[in-house]
Protein backbone atom coordinates (compact mmCIF):
# COMPACT_ATOMS: atom_id res chain seq x y z
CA UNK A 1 123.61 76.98 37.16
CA UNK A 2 120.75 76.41 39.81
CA UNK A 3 121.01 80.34 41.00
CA UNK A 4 120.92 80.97 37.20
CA UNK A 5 118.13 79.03 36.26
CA UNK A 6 115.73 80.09 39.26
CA UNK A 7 116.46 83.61 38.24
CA UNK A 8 115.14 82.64 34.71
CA UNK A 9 112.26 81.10 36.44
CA UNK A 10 111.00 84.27 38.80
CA UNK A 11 111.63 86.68 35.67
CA UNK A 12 109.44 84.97 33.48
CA UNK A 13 107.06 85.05 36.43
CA UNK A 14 107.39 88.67 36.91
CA UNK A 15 107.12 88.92 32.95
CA UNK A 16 103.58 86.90 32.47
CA UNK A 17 102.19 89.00 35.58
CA UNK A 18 103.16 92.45 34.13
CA UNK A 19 101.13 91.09 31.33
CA UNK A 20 98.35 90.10 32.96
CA UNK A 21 98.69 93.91 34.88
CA UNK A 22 98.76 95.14 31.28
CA UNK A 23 96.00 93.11 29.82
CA UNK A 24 93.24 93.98 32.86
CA UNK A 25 94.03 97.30 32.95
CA UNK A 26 92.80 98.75 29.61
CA UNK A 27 89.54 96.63 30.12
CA UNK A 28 88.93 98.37 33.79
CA UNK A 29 89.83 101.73 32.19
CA UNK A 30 87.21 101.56 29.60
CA UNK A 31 84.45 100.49 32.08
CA UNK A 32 85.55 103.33 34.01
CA UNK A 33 85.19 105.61 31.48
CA UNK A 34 82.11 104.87 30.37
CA UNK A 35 80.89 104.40 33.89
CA UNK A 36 81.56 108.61 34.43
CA UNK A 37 79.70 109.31 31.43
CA UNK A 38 76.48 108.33 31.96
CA UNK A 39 73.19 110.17 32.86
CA UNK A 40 70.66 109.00 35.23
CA UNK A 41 67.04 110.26 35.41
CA UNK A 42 63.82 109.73 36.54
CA UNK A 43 60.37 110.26 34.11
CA UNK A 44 57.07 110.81 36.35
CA UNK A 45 53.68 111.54 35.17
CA UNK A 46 50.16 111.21 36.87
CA UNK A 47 47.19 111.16 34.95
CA UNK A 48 43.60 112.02 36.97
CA UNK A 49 40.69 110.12 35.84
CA UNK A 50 36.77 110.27 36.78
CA UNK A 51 35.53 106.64 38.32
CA UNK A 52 33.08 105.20 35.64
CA UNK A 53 32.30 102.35 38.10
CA UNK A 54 31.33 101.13 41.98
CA UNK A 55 31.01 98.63 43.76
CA UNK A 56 28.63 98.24 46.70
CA UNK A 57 29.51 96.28 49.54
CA UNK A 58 26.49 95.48 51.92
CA UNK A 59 25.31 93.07 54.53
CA UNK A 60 22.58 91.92 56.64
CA UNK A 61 22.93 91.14 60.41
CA UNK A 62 19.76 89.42 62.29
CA UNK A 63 19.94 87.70 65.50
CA UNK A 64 17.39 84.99 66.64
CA UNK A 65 17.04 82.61 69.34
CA UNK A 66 16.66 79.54 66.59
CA UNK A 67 19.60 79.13 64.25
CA UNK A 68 16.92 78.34 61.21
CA UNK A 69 14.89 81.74 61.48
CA UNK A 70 17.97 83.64 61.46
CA UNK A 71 19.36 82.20 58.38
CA UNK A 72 15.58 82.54 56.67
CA UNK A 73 15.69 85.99 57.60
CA UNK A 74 19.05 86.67 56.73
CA UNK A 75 18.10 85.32 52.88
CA UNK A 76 14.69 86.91 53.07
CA UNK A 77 16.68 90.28 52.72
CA UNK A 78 18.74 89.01 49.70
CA UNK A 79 15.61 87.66 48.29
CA UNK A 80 14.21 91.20 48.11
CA UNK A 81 17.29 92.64 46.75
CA UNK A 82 17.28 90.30 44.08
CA UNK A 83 13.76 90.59 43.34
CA UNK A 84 13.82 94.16 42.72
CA UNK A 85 17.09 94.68 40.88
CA UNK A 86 15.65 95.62 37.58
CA UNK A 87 14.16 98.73 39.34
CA UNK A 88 17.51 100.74 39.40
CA UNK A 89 19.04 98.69 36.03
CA UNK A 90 20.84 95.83 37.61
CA UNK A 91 20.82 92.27 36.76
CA UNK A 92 21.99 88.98 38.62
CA UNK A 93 25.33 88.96 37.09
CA UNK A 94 26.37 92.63 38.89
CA UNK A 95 25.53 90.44 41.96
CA UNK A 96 27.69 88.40 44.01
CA UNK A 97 25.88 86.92 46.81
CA UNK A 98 27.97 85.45 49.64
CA UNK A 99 26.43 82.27 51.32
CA UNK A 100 24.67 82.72 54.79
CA UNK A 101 26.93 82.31 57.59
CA UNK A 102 25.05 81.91 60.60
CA UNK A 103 26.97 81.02 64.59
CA UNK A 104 25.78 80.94 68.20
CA UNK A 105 26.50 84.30 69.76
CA UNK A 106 27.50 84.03 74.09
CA UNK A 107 27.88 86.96 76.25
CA UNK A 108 28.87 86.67 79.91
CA UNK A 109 26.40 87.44 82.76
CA UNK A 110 27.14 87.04 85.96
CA UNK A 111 30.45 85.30 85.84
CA UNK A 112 29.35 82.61 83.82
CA UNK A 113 28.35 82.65 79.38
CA UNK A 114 25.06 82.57 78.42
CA UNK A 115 23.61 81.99 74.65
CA UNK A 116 22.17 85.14 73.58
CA UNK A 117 20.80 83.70 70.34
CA UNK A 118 21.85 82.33 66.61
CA UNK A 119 23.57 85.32 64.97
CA UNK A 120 23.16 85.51 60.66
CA UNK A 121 25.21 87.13 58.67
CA UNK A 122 25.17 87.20 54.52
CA UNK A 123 27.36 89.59 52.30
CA UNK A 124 26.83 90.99 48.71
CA UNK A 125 28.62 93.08 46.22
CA UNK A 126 26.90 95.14 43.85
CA UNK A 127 28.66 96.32 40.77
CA UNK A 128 27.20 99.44 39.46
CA UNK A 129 28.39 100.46 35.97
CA UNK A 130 26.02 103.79 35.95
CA UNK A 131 27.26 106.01 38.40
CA UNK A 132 23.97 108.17 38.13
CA UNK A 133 21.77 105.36 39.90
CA UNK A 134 24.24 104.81 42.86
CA UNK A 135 21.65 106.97 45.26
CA UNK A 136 18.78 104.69 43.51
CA UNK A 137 20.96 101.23 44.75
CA UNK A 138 21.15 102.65 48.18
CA UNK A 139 18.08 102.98 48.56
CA UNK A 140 17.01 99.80 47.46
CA UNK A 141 19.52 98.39 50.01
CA UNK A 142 18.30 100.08 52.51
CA UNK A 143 14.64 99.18 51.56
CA UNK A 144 15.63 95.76 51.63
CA UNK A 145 16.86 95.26 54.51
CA UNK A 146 20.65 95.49 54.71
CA UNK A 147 21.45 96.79 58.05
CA UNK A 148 25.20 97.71 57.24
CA UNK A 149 27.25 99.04 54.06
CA UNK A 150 31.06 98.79 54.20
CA UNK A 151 31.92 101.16 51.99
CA UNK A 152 31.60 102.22 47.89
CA UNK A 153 34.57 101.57 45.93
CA UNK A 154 34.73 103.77 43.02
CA UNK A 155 36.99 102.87 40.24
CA UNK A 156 37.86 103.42 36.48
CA UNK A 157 36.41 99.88 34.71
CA UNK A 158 39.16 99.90 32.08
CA UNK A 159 42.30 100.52 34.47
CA UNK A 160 44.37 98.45 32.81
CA UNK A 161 44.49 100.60 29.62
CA UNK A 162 44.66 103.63 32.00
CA UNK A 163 48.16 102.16 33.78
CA UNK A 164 49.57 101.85 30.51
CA UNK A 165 49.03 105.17 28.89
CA UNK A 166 50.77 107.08 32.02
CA UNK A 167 53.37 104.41 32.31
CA UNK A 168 54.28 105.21 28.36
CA UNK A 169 53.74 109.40 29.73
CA UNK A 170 56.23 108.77 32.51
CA UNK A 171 58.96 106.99 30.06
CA UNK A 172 58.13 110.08 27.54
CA UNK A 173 59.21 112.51 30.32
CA UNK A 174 62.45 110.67 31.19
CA UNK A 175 63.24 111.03 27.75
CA UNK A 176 62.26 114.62 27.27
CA UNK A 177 64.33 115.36 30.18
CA UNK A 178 67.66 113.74 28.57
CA UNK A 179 67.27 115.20 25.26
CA UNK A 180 66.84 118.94 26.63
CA UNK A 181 70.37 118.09 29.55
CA UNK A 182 72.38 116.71 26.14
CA UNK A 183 71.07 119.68 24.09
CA UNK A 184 72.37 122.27 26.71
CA UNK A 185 75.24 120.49 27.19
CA UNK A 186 75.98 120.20 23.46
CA UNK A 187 76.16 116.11 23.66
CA UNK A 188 74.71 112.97 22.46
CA UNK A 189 72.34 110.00 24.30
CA UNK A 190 73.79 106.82 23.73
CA UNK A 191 72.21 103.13 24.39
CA UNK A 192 70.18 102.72 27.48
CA UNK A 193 72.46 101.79 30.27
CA UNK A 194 69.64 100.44 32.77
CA UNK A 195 65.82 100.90 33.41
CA UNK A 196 64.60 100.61 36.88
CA UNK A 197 60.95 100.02 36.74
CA UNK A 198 58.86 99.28 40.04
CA UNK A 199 54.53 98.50 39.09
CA UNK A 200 52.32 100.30 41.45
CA UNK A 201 49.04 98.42 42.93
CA UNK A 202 46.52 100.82 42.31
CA UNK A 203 43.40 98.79 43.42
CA UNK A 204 44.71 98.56 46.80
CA UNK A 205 46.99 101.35 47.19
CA UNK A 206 44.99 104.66 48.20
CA UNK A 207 47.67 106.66 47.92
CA UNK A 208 47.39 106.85 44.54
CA UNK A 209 43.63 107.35 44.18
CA UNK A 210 40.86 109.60 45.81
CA UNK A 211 38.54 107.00 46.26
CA UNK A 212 35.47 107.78 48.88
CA UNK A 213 34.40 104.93 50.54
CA UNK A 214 31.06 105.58 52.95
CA UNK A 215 31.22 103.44 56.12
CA UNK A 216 28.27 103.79 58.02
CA UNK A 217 25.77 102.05 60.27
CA UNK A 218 22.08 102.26 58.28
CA UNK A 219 18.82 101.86 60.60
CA UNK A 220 19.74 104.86 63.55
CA UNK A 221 20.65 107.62 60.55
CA UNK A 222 17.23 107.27 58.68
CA UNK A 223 14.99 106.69 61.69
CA UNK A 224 16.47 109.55 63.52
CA UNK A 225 16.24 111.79 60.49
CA UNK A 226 19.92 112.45 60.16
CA UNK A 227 20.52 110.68 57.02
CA UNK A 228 20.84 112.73 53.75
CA UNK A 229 22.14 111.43 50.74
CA UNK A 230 22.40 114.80 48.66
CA UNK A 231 25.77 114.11 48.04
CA UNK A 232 26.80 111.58 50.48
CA UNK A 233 27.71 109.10 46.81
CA UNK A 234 29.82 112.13 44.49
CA UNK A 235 32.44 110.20 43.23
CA UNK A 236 36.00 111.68 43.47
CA UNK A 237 38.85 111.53 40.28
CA UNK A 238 41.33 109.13 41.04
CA UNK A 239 44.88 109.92 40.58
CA UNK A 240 47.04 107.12 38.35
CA UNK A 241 50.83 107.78 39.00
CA UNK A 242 53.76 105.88 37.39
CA UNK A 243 57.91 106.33 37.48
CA UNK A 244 60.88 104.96 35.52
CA UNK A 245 64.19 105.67 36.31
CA UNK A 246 66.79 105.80 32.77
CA UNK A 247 70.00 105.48 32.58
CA UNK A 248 71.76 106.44 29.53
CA UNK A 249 75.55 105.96 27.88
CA UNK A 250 76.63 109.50 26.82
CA UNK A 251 78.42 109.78 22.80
């Protein structure tokens, strides 16, 4: 009775996990099926736009043995900016004016540091929206005072709206690409599977953009008669590039 009733017991073991075997199964053989018919692409697209906007980035550098006169001088130069921005069809607001920063400056003579002076430093950045009065800005920073430009961003103003017509251009080629595979291959496109998307950062990344920045120490150029600006400012196109990667279910 005992060797009877265990052998009950381990066949209706045996019975509920041939079940559960049978149960799984189908479940894993439809994922796998649909799994191997799937199609995977990737939609590209670059669209090349000309910069409709700059922005200048400039500074002034004076050194004096009192820390007052070189912040006085340092804002005397920003003072003439400012007063003269109407000249080349700027106004305060394309102005952002950095506050005077202004620190003792050492250097070491004979073994030991010795003050050299109080240097002063101020920053601005000049947003130009007409690209065909960047040589006139120049040379009203120059005229001023500035002593050192960083560099000239150019850029497209509305880049958002940019982004978003060649991301939709790089989903229409991923889609263009399916629909001429399942055409030759005389089959369907199903439901999107998955959609890998990855944003690109085109303000920083210059990969993605010919953008001609001018770096360039100001006073030695002019007064040695090296400088010309004939077309030291032409603005470049920049290059917007977006991809998607699709996957579809095949019918």
């Amino acid at each position: 009775m005992k060797s009877h009733g265990r052998m009950q017991f381990w066949n209706m073991v045996l019975a509920a996990g041939v079940g559960t075997l049978l149960a799984v199964s189908p479940v894993w053989a439809g994922e796998q099926c649909v799994a191997d018919r799937t199609l995977a692409l990737t939609g590209a697209a670059a669209l090349k736009m000309m910069p409709d906007q700059a922005l200048v980035s400039a500074q002034i550098m004076v050194l004096d043995k009192e820390a007052k006169k070189a912040r006085d001088r340092a804002d005397a130069v920003v003072n003439a900016f400012f007063k003269d921005l109407s000249a080349v069809g700027l106004a305060s607001k394309d102005i952002q004016a950095g506050s005077v920063q202004v620190f003792e400056e050492y250097a070491w003579e004979k073994d030991r540091r010795v003050s050299k002076g109080f240097r002063a430093t101020r920053a601005v950045t000049i947003t130009v929206n007409d690209l065909a009065r960047i040589s006139e800005t120049m040379d009203l920073v120059m005229k001023s005072g500035f002593n050192n430009i960083s560099g000239i961003h150019y850029r497209v103003k509305d880049s958002r709206a940019v982004k978003q017509k060649v991301r939709e251009m790089a989903v229409q080629d991923a889609v263009a690409k399916a629909q001429n595979i399942t055409g030759q291959l005389n089959t369907k496109l199903g439901r999107v599977k998955t959609v890998n998307y990855g944003t690109v950062d085109y303000d920083n990344a210059e990969s993605f953009r010919a953008n001609k920045a001018v770096r360039m120490e100001m006073g030695a150029a002019r007064a040695a008669g090296s400088y010309d600006d004939g077309d030291q400012y032409q603005a470049e196109e920049i290059t917007f590039t977006d991809r998607v990667d699709i996957t579809w279910e095949l019918e």
